[in-house]
Protein backbone atom coordinates (compact mmCIF):
# COMPACT_ATOMS: atom_id res chain seq x y z
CA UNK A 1 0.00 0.00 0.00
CA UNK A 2 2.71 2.65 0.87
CA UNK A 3 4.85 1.58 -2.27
CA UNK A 4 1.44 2.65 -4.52
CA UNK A 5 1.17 5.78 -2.82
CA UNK A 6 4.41 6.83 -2.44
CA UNK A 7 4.61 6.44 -6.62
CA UNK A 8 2.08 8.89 -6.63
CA UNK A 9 4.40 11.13 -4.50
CA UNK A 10 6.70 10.49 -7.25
CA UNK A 11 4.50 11.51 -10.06
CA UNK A 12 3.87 14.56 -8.05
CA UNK A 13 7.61 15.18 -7.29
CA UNK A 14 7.51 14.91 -11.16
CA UNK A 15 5.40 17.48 -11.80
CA UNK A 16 6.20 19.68 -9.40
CA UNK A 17 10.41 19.36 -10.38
CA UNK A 18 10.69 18.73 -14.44
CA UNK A 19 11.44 22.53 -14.55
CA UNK A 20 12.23 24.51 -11.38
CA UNK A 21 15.58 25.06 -13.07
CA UNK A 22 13.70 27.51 -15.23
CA UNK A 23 12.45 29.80 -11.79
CA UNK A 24 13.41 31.85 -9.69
CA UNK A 25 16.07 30.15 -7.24
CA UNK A 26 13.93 32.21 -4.81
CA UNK A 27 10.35 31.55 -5.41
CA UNK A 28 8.40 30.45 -3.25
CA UNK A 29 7.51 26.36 -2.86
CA UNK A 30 4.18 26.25 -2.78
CA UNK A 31 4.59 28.26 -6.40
CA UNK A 32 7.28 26.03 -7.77
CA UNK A 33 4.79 23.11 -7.57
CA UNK A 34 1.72 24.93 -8.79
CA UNK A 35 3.32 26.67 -12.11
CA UNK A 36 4.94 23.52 -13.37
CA UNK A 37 2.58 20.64 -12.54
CA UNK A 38 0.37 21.30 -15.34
CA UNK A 39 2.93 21.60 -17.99
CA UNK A 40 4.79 18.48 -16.72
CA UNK A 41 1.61 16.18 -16.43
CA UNK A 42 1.10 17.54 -20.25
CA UNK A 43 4.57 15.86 -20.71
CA UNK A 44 4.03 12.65 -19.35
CA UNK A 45 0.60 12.65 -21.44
CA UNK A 46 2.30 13.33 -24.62
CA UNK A 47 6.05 11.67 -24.18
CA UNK A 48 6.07 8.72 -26.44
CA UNK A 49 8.91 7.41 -24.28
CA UNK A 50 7.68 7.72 -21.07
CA UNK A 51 3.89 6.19 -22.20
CA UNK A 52 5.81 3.04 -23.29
CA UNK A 53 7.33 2.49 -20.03
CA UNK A 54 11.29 3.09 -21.56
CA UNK A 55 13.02 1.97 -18.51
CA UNK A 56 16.12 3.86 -19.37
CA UNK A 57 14.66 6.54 -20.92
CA UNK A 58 12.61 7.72 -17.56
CA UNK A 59 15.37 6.95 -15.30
CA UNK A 60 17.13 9.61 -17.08
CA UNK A 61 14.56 12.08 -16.93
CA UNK A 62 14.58 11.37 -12.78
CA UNK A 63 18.29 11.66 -12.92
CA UNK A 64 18.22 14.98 -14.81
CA UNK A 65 15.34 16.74 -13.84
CA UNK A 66 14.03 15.66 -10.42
CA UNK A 67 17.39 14.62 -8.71
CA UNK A 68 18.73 18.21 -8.48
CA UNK A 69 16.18 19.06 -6.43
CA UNK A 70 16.39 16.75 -3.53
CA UNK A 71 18.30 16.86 -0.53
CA UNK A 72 20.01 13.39 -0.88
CA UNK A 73 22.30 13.80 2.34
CA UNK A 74 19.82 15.29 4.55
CA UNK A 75 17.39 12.65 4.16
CA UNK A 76 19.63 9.70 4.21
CA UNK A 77 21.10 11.00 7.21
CA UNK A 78 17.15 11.09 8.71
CA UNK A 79 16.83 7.31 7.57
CA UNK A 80 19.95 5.98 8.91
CA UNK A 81 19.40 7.66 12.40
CA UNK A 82 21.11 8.48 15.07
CA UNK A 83 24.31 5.98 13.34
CA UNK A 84 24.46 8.53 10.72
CA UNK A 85 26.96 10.67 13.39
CA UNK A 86 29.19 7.79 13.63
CA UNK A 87 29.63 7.01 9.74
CA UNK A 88 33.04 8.17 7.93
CA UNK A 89 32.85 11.00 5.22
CA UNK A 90 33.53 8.04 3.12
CA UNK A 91 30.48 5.85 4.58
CA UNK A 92 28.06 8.85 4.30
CA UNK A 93 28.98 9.55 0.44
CA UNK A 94 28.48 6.14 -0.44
CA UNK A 95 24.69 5.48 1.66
CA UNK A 96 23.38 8.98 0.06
CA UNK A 97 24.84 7.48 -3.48
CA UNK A 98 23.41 3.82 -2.57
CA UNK A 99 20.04 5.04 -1.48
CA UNK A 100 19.38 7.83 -4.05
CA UNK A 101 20.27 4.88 -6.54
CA UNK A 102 17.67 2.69 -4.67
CA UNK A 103 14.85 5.61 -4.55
CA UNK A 104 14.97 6.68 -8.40
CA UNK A 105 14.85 2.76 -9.43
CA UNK A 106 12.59 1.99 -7.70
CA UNK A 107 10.25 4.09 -8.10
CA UNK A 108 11.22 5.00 -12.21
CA UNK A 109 7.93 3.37 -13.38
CA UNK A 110 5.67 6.34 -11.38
CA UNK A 111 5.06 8.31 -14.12
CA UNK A 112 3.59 5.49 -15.91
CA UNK A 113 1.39 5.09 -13.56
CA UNK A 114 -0.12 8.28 -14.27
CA UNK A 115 -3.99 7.76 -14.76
CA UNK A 116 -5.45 11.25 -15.06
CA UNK A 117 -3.95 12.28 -11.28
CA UNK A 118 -4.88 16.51 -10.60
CA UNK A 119 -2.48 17.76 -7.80
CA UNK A 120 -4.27 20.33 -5.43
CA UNK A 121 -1.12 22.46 -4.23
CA UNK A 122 -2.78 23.33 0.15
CA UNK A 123 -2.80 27.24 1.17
CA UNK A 124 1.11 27.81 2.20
CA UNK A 125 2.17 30.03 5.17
CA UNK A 126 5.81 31.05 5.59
CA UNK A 127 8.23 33.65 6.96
CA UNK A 128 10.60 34.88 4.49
CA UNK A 129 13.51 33.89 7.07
CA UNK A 130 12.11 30.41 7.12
CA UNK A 131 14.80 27.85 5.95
CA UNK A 132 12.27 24.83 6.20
CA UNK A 133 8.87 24.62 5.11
CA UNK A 134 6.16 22.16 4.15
CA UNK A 135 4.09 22.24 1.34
CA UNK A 136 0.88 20.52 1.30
CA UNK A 137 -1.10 18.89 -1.38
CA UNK A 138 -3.28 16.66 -2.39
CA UNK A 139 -3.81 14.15 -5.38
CA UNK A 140 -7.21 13.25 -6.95
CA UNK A 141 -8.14 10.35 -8.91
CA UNK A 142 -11.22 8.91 -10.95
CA UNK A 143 -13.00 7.33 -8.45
CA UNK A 144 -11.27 6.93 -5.58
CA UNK A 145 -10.51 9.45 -2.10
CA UNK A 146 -7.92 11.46 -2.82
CA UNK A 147 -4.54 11.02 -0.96
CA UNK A 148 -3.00 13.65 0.80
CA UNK A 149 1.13 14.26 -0.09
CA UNK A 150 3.11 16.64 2.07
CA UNK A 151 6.79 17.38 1.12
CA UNK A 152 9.33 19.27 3.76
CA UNK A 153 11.91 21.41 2.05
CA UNK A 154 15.26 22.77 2.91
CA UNK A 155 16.36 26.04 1.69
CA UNK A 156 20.15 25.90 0.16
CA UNK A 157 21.91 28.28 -1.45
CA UNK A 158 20.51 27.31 -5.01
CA UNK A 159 17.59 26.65 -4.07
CA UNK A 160 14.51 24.62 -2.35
CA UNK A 161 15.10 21.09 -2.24
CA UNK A 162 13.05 18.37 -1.17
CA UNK A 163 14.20 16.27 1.74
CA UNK A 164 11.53 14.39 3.08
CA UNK A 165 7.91 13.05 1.32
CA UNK A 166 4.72 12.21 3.59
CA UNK A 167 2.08 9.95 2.25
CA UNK A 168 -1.04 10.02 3.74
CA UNK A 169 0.96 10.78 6.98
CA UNK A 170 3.55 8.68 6.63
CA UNK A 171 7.04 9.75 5.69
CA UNK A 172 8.79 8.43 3.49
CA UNK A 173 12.29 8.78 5.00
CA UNK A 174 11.18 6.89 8.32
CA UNK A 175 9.83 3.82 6.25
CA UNK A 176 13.52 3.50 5.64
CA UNK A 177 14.30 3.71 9.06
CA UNK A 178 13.40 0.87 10.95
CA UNK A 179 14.80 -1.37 8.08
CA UNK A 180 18.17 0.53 8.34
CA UNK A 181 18.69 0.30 11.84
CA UNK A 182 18.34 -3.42 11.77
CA UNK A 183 21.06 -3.70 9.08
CA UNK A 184 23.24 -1.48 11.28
CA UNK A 185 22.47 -3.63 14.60
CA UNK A 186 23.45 -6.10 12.84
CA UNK A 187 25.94 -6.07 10.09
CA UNK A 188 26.97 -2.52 10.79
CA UNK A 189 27.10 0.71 8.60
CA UNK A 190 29.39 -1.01 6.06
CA UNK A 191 26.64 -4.10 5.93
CA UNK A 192 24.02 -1.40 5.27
CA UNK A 193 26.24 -0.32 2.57
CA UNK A 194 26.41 -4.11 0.78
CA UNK A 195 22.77 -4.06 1.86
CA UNK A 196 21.67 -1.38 -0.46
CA UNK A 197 24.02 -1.81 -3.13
CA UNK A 198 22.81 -5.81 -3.53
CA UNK A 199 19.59 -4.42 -3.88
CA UNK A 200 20.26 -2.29 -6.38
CA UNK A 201 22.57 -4.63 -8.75
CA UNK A 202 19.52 -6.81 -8.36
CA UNK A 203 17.27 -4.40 -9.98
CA UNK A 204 19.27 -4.08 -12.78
CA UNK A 205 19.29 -7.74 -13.28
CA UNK A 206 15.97 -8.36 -12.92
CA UNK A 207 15.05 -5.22 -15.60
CA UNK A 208 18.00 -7.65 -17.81
């Protein structure tokens, strides 16, 4: 159940990232998401690429466009806990490479699950000194409740990025958690390492 949601996070995160390159740095969120999510869901409609489910093709397109805008560090940091302190430099680059791997494969088939999804961007309240927000939203579809999807951004020096996704409630980041700190416990932050990058050489042979 999370998985299906959380790919229409994605498809969200989709819309709401294709082309914040082409704003201001300084916009705010809630705007970013609103101004592109139309023209992006156009994009998904109309890319002959992305409607035939080109593996490769839409993992480049997450690479490219959505990547950039997501706090990769900050929210594997939040997954692995309170081991994150005690990891190397090293140890650190390597999770936020091993899990940002993990997150775009796995979830590189959410656009083409895109089935006529509208994305209700929530009233937004911030300070202008405010360095972390949350925007709100919420996703319709035909014929079923729509499901709320709440993402917490970081303000860095080029930008908002995203580091954290909640759907319906539940983040994303701690649904890694639990599952980390049982690798950790027991194999260590190395084993965590293996951990993730097994999973993700077995992605690419199953895709084979």
């Amino acid at each position: 159940m999370f998985k299906t949601l959380t790919r229409l996070a994605m498809i969200a995160v989709f819309g709401a990232s294709l082309q914040m390159s082409a704003l201001a740095a300084d916009e705010a969120p809630d705007v970013l998401i609103k101004n592109v999510t139309s023209e992006i869901i156009e994009l998904i409609k109309t890319d002959k690429a992305i409607q035939a489910g080109d593996a490769k093709h839409i993992q480049e397109v997450i690479e490219n466009k959505i990547v950039p805008y997501f706090d990769f560090n900050k929210m594997t940091g939040s997954a692995v806990g309170r081991e994150w302190r005690n990891a190397t430099p090293d140890q650190k680059t390597q999770l936020a490479k091993e899990f940002k791997t993990l997150l775009v494969r796995s979830y590189s088939n959410a656009v083409t699950q895109y089935k006529n999804q509208t994305v209700d961007v929530k009233p937004f309240k911030a300070a202008a000194a405010d360095t972390e927000v949350t925007v709100k939203t919420e996703v319709k579809q035909p014929g079923a409740k729509p499901v709320a999807i709440d993402y917490d951004l970081t303000k860095a020096a080029d930008g908002w990025k995203v580091f954290d996704v909640y759907v319906a409630g539940v983040s994303l980041v701690a649904n890694y958690r639990e599952t980390f700190g049982q690798e950790i416990k027991a194999n260590g932050i190395d084993g965590l390492i293996k951990s993730l990058r097994d999973k993700n050489a077995a992605q690419v042979i199953e895709k084979k």
